[in-house]
N, C-alpha and C. Protein backbone atom coordinates (compact mmCIF):
# COMPACT_ATOMS: atom_id res chain seq x y z
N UNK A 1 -89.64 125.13 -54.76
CA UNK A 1 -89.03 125.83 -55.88
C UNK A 1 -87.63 126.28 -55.47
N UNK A 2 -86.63 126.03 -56.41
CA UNK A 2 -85.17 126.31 -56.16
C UNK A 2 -84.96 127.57 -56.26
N UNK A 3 -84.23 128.22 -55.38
CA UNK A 3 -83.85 129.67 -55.95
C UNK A 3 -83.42 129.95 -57.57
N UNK A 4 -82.87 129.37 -58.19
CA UNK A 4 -82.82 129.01 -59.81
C UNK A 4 -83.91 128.93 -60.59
N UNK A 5 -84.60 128.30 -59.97
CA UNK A 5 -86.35 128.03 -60.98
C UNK A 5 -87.02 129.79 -60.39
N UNK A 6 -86.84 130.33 -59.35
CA UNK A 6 -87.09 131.41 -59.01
C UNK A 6 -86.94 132.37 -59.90
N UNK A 7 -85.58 132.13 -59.81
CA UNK A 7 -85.16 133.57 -60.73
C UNK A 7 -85.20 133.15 -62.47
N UNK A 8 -85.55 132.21 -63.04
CA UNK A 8 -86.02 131.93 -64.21
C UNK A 8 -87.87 132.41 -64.28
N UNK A 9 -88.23 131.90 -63.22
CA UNK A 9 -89.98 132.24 -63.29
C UNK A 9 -89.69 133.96 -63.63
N UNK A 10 -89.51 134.17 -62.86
CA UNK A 10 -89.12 136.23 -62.48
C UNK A 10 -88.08 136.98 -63.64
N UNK A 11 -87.36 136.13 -64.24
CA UNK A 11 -87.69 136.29 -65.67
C UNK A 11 -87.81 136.36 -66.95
N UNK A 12 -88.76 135.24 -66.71
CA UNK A 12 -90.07 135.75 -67.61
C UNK A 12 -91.20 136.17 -67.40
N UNK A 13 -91.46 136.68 -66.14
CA UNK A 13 -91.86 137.67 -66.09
C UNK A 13 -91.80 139.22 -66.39
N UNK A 14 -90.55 139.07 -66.12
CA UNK A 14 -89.65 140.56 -66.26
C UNK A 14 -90.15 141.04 -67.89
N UNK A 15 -89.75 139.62 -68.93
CA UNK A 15 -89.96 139.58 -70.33
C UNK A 15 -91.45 140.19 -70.56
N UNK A 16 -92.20 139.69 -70.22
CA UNK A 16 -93.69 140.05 -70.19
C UNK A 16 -94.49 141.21 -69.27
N UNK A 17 -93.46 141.60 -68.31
CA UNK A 17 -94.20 143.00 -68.07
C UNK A 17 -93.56 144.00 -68.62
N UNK A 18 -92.18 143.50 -69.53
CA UNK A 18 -91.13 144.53 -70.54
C UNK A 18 -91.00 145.28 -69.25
N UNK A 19 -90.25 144.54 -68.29
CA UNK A 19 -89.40 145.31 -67.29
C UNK A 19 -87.85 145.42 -67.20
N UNK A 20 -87.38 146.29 -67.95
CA UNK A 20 -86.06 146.30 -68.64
C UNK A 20 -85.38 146.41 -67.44
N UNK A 21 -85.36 146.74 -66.79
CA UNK A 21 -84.05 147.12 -65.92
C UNK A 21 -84.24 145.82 -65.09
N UNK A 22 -85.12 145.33 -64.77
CA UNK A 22 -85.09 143.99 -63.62
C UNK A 22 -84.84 142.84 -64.82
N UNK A 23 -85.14 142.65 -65.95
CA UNK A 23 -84.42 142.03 -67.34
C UNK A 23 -82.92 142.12 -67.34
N UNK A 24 -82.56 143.23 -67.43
CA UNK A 24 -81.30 143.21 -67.07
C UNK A 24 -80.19 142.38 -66.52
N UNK A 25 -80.76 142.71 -65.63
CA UNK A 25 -80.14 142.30 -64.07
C UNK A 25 -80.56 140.69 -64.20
N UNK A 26 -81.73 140.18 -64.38
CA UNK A 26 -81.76 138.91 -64.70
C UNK A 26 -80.63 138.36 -65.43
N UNK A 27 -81.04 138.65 -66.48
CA UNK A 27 -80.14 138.29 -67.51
C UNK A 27 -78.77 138.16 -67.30
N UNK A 28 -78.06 139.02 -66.36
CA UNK A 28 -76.67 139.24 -66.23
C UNK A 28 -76.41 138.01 -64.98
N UNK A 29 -77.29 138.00 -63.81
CA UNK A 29 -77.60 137.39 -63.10
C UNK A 29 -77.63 135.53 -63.59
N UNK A 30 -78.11 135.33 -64.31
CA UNK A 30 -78.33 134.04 -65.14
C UNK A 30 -77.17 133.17 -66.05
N UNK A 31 -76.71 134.73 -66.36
CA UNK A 31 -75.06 134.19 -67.00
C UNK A 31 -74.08 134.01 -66.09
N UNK A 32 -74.02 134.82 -65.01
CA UNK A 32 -73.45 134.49 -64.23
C UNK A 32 -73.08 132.84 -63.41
N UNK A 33 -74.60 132.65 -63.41
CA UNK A 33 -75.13 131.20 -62.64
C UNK A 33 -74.87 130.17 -63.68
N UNK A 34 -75.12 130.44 -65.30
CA UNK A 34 -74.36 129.35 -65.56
C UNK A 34 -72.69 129.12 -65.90
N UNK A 35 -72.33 130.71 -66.02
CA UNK A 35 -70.51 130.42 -65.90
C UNK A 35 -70.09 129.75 -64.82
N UNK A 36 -70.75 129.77 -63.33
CA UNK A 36 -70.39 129.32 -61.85
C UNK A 36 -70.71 127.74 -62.63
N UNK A 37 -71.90 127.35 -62.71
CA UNK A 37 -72.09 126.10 -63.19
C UNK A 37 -70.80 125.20 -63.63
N UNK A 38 -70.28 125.87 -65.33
CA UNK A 38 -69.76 125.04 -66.08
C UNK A 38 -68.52 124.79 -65.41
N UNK A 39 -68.15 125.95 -64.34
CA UNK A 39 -66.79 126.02 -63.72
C UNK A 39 -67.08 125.19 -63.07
N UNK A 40 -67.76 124.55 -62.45
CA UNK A 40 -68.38 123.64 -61.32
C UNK A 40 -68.79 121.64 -61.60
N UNK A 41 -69.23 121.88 -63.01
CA UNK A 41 -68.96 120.38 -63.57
C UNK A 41 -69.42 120.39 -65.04
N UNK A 42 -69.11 121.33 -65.67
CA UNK A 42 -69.26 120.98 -66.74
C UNK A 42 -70.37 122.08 -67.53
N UNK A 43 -71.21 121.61 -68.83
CA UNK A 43 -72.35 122.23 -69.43
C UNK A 43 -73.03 121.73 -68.75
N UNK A 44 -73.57 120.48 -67.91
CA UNK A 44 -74.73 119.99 -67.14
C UNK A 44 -74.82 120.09 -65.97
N UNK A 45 -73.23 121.00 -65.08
CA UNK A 45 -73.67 121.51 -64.21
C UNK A 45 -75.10 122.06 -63.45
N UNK A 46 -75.11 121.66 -62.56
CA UNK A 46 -76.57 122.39 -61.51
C UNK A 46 -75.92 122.99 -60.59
N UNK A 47 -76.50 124.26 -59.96
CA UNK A 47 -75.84 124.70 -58.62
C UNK A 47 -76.94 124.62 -57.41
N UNK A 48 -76.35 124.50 -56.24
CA UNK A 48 -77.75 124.30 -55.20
C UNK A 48 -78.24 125.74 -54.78
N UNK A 49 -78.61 125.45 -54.00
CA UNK A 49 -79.41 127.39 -53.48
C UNK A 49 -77.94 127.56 -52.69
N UNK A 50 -77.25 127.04 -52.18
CA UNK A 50 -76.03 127.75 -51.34
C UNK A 50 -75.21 128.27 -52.20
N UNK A 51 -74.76 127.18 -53.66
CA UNK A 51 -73.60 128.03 -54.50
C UNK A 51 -74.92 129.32 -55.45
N UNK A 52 -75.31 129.21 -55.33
CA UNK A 52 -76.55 130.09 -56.51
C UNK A 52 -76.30 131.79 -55.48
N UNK A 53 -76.73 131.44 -54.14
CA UNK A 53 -76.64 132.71 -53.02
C UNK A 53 -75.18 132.69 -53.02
N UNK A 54 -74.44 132.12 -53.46
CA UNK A 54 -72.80 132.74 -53.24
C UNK A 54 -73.04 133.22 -54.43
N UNK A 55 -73.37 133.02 -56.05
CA UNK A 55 -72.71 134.00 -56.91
C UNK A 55 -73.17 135.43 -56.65
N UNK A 56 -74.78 134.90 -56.14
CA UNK A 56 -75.35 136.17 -55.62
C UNK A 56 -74.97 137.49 -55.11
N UNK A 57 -73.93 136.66 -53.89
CA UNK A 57 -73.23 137.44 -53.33
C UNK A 57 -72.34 138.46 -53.83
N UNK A 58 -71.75 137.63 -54.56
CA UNK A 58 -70.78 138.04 -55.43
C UNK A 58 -71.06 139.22 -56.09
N UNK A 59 -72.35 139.28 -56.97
CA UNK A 59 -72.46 139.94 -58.02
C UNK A 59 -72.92 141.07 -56.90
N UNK A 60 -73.54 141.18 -55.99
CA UNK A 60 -73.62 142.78 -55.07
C UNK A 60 -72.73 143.10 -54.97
N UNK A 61 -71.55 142.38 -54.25
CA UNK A 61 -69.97 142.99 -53.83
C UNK A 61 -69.59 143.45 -55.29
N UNK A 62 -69.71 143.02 -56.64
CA UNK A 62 -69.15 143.79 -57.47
C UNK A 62 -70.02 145.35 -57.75
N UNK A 63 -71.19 145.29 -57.82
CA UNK A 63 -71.90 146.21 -57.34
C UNK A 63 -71.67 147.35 -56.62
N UNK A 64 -71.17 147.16 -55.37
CA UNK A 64 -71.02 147.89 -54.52
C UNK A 64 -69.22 148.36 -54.87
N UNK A 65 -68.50 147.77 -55.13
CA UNK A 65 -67.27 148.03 -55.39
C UNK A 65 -67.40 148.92 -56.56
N UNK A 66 -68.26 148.82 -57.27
CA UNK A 66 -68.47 150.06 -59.13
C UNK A 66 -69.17 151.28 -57.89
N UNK A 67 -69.95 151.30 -57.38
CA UNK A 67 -70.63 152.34 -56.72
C UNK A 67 -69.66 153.11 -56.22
N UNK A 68 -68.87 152.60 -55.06
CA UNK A 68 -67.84 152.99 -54.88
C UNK A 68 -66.44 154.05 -55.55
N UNK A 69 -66.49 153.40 -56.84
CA UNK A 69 -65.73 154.00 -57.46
C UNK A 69 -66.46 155.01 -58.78
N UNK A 70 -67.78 154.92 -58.84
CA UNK A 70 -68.21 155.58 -59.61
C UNK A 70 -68.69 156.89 -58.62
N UNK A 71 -68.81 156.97 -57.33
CA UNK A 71 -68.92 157.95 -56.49
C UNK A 71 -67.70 158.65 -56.42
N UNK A 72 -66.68 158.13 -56.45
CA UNK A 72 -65.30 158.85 -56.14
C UNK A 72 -65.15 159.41 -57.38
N UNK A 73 -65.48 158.94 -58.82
CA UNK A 73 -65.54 159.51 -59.98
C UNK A 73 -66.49 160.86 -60.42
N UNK A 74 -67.15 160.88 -59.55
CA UNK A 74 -68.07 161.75 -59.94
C UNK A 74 -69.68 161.20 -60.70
N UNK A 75 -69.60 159.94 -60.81
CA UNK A 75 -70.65 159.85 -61.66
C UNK A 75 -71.72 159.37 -60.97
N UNK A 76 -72.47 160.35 -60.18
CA UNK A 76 -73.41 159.84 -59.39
C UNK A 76 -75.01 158.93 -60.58
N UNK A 77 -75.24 159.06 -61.20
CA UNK A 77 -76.06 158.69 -62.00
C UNK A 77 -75.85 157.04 -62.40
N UNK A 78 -74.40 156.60 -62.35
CA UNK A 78 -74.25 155.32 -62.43
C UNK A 78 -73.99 154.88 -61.41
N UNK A 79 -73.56 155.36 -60.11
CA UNK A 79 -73.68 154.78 -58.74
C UNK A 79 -75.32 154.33 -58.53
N UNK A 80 -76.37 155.15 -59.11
CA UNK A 80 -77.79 155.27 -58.43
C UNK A 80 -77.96 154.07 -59.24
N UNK A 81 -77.62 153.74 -60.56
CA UNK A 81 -78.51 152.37 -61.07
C UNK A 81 -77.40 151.34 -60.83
N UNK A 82 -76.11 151.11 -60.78
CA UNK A 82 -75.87 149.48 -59.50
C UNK A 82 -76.51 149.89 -58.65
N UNK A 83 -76.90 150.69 -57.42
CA UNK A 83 -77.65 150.83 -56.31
C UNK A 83 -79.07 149.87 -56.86
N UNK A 84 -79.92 150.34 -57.59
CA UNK A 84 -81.15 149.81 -58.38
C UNK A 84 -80.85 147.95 -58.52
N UNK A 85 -79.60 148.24 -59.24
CA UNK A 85 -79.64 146.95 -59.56
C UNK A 85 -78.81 146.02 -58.11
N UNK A 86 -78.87 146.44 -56.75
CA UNK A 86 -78.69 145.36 -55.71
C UNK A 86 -79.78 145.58 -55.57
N UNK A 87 -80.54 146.13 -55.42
CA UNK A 87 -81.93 146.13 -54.50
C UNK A 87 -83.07 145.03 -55.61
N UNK A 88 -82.12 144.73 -56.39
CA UNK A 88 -82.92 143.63 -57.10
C UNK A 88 -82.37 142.75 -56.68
N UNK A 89 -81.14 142.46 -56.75
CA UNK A 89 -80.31 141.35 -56.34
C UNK A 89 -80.84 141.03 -54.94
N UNK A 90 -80.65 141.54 -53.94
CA UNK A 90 -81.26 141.40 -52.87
C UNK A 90 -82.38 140.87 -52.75
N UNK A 91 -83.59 140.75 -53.26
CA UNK A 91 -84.45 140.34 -53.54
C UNK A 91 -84.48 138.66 -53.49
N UNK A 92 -82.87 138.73 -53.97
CA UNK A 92 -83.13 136.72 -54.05
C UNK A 92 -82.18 136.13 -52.77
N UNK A 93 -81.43 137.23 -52.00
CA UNK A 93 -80.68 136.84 -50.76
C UNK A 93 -81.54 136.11 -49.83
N UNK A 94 -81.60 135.43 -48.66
CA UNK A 94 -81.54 135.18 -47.77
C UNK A 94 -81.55 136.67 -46.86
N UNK A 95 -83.10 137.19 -45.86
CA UNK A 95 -82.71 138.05 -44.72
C UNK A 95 -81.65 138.09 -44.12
N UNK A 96 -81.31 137.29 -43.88
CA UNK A 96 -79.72 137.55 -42.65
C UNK A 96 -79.01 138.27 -44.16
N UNK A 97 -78.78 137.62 -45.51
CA UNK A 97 -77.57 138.13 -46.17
C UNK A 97 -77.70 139.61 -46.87
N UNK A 98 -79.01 139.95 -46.91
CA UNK A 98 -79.25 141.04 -47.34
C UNK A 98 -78.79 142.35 -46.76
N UNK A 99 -78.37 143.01 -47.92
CA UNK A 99 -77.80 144.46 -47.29
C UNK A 99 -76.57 145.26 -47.65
């Protein structure tokens, strides 16, 4: 199973245990993977598990960069859910990339 078919199984799951916040993050997660796609060859783009763990990447470092600045803002309440939402993301890293 591809990391892609992964995070499609997980959700619909998410859909069916009405797990909104890991829905979310799917969801945002998914658009992501197919904007990388179309940038990549088109609407029939595919990405492999290496470009799929780079958008991955990506989308924590933006993560962590809002945390960042939502801490310096004062708004600890939206630092705590990007926090929530890497520790989902993470979930589909690679051990070594996690963290």
């Amino acid at each position: 199973m591809t990391l892609t078919q992964r995070i499609d199984a997980d959700l619909k799951d998410a859909m069916h245990a009405r797990d909104a916040a890991k829905l979310g993050v799917l969801r945002m997660l998914k658009s992501a993977l197919r904007y990388a796609a179309i940038e990549k060859g088109g609407a029939e783009g595919e990405l492999d598990d290496a470009e799929t763990t780079q958008v991955l990447r990506k989308q924590v470092k933006q993560r962590q960069d809002s945390i960042e600045s939502f801490e310096r803002g004062g708004r600890a309440e939206l630092a705590e859910k990007e926090k929530s939402e890497i520790s989902i993301l993470n979930g589909y890293l690679p051990a070594a990339l996690s963290g």
